[in-house]
Protein backbone atom coordinates (compact mmCIF):
# COMPACT_ATOMS: atom_id res chain seq x y z
CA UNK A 1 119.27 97.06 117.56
CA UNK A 2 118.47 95.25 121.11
CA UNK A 3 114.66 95.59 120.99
CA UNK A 4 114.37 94.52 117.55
CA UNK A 5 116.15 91.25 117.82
CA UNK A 6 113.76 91.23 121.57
CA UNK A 7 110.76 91.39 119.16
CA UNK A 8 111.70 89.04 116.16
CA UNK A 9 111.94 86.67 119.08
CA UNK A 10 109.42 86.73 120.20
CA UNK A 11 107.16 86.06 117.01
CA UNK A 12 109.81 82.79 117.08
CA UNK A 13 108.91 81.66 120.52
CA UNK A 14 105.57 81.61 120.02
CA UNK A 15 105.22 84.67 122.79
CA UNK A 16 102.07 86.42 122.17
CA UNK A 17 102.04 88.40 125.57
CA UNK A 18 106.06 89.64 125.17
CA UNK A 19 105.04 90.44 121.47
CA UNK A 20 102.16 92.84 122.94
CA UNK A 21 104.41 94.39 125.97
CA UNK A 22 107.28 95.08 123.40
CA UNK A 23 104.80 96.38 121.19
CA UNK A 24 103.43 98.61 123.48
CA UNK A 25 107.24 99.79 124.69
CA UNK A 26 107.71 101.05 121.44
CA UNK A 27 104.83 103.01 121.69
CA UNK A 28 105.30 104.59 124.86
CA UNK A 29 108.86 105.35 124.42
CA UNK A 30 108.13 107.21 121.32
CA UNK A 31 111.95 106.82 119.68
CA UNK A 32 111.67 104.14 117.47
CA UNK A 33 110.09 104.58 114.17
CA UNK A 34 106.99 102.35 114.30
CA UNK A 35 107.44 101.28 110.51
CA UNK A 36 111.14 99.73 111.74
CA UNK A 37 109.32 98.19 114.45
CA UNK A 38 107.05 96.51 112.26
CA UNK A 39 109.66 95.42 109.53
CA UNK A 40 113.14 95.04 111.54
CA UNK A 41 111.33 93.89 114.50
CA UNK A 42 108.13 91.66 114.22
CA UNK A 43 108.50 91.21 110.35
CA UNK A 44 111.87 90.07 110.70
CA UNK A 45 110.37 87.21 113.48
CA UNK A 46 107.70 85.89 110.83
CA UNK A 47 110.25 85.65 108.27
CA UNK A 48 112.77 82.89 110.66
CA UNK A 49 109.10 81.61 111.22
CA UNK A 50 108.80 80.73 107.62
CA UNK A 51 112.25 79.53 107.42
CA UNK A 52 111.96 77.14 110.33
CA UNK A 53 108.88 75.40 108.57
CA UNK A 54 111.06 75.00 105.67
CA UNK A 55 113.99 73.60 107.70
CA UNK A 56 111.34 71.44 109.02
CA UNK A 57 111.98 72.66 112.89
CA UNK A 58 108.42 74.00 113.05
CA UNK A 59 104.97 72.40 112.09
CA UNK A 60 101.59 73.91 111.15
CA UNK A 61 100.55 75.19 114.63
CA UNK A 62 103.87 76.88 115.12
CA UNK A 63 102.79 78.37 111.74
CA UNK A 64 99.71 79.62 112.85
CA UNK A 65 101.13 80.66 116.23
CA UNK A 66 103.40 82.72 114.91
CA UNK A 67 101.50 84.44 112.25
CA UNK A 68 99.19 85.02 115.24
CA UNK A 69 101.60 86.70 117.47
CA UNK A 70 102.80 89.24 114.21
CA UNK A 71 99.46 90.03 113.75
CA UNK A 72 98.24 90.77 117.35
CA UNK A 73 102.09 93.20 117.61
CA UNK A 74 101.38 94.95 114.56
CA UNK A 75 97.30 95.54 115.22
CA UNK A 76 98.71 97.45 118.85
CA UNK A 77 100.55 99.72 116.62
CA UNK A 78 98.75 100.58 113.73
CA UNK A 79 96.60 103.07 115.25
CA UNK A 80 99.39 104.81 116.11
CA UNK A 81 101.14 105.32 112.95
CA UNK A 82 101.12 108.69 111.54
CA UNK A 83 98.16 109.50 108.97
CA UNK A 84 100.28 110.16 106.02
CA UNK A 85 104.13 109.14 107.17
CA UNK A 86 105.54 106.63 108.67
CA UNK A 87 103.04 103.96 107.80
CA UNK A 88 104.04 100.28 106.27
CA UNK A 89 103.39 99.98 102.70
CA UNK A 90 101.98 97.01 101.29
CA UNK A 91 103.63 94.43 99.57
CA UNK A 92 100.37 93.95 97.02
CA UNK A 93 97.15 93.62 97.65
CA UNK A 94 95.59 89.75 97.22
CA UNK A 95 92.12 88.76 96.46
CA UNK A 96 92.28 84.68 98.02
CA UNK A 97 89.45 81.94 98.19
CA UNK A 98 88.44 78.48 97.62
CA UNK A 99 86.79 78.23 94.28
CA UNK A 100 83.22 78.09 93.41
CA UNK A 101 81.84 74.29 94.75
CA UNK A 102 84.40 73.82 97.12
CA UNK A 103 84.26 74.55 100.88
CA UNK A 104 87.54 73.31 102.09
CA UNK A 105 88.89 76.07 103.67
CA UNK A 106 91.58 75.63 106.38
CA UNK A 107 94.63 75.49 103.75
CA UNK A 108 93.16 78.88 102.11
CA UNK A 109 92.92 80.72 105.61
CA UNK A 110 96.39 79.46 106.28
CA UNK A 111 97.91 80.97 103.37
CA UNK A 112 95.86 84.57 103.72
CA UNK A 113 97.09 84.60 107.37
CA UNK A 114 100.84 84.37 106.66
CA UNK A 115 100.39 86.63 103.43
CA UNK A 116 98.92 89.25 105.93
CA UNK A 117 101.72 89.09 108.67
CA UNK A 118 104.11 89.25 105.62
CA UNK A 119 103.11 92.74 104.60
CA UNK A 120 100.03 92.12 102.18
CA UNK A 121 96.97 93.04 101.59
CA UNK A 122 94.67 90.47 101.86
CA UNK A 123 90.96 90.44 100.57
CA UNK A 124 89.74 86.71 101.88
CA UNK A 125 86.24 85.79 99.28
CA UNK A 126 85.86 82.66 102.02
CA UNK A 127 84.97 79.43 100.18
CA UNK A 128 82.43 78.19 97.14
CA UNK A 129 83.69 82.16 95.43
CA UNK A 130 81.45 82.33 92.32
CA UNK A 131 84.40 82.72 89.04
CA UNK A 132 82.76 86.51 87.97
CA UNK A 133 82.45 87.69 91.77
CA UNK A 134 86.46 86.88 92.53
CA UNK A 135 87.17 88.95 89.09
CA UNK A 136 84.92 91.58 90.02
CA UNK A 137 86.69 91.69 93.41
CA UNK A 138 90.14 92.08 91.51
CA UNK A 139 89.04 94.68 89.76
CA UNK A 140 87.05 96.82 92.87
CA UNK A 141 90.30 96.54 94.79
CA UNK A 142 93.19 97.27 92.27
CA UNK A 143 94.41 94.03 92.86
CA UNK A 144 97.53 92.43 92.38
CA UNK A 145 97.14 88.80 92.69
CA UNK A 146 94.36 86.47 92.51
CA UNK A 147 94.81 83.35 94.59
CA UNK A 148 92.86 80.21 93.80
CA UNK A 149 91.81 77.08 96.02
CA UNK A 150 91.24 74.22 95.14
CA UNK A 151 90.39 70.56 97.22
CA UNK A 152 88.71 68.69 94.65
CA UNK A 153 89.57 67.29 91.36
CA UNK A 154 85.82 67.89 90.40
CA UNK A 155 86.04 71.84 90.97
CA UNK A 156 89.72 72.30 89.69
CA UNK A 157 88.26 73.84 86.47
CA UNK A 158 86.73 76.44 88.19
CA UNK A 159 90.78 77.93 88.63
CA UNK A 160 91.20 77.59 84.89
CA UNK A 161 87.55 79.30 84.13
CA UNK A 162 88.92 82.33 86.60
CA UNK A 163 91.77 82.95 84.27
CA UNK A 164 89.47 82.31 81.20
CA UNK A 165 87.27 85.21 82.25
CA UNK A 166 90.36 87.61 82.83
CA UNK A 167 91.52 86.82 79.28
CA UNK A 168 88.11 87.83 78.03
CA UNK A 169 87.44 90.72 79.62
CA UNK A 170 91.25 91.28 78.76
CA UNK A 171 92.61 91.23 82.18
CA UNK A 172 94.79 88.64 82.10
CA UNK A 173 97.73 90.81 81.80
CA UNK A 174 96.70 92.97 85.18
CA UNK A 175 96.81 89.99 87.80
CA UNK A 176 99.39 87.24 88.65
CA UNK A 177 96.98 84.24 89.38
CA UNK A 178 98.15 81.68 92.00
CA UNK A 179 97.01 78.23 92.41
CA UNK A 180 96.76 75.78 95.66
CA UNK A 181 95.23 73.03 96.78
CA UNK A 182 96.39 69.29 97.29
CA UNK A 183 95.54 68.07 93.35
CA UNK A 184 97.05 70.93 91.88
CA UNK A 185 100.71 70.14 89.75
CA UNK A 186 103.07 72.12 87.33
CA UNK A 187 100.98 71.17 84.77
CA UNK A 188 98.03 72.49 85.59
CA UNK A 189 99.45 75.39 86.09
CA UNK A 190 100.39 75.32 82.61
CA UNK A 191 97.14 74.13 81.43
CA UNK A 192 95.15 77.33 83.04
CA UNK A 193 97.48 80.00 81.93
CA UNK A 194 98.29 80.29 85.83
CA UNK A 195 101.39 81.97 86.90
CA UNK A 196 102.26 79.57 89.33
CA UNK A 197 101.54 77.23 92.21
CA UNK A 198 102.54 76.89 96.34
CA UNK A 199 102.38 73.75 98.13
CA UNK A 200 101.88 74.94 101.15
CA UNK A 201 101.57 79.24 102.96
CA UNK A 202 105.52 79.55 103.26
CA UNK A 203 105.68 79.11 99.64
CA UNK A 204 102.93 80.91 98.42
CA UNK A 205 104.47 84.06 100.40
CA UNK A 206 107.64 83.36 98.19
CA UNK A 207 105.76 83.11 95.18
CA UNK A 208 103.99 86.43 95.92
CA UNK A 209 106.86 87.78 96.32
CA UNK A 210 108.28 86.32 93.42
CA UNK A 211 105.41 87.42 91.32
CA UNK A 212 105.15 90.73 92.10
CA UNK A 213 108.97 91.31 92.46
CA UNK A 214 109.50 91.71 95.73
CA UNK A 215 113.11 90.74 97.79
């Protein structure tokens, strides 16, 4: 349909404003469903946004742009979903931070930005997240995935002590636990127990999505 394509396009030209108007349209004119809208429409413009930064067409503020514009469409329409029909469902809920010790946090908001204008549920702990509060978290939310930071080399072993603590509380098997951060490889992965790894927030959507089954 015309106004979809209209409104994945503009998510991939960066247009916040005819985001909001088209947004609004399909509010007014009251015969589109507002789920399509969301997913064939604006969710369909985040996704060519993700695979433009892996074609290496866009950069990092494109990235952010984008996610922007997706976010600032879909908050316009959310209120007028219906209460029990027609809403999006989420793709998983995530509980995301930068480990206990570490305050680097642009690469963590990155990823919980695009993870939200994918279709998740995103629960962002910030940075320096103490190892029992992020489980506790996981648990108080229902959780799906638990998604790890990490800058330093120093407070690395805080991911592996997050995954140590699920195994003894026996949680391990509940959450799929996702590491990031600049010193993080394969093998640590391995070493923690992780599930897996994203170098950058394009590919830690796909790996949530991997994960948790998702197309």
């Amino acid at each position: 349909m015309k106004i979809y394509e209209e409104m994945a396009q503009s998510v991939v030209d960066l247009d916040l404003e005819k985001a909001k108007q088209l947004a609004q349209k399909a509010i007014d004119e009251k015969q589109l469903s507002l789920l399509d809208v969301i997913e064939k429409g604006f969710g369909e413009g985040i996704k060519r946004v993700g695979d433009l930064w892996d074609q290496g067409e866009f950069f990092l503020p494109e990235l952010m742009r984008g996610a922007q514009v997706m976010e600032e469409a879909v908050k316009i329409i959310t209120p007028h979903l219906g209460e029990n029909a027609d809403k999006p469902k989420s793709k998983g809920t995530v509980v995301i931070c930068t480990i206990e010790g570490d305050i680097h946090s642009i690469g963590k908001t990155i990823v919980a930005t695009m993870l939200r204008a994918n279709g998740f549920t995103v629960i962002d702990l910030g940075v320096d997240a103490k190892i029992e509060t992020i489980v506790e978290t996981a648990e108080e939310n229902n959780a799906d995935v638990i998604g790890l930071s990490a800058l330093l080399t120093t407070t690395m072993i805080g991911q592996k002590k997050v995954v140590e603590l699920l195994s003894e509380k026996g949680l391990r098997e509940k959450y799929k636990v996702m590491l990031g951060g600049a010193p993080v490889t394969e093998n640590w992965v391995k070493e923690c127990g992780a599930d897996g790894y994203a170098e950058n927030a394009v590919a830690a959507v796909a790996l949530a999505k991997k994960l948790l089954n998702i197309a």
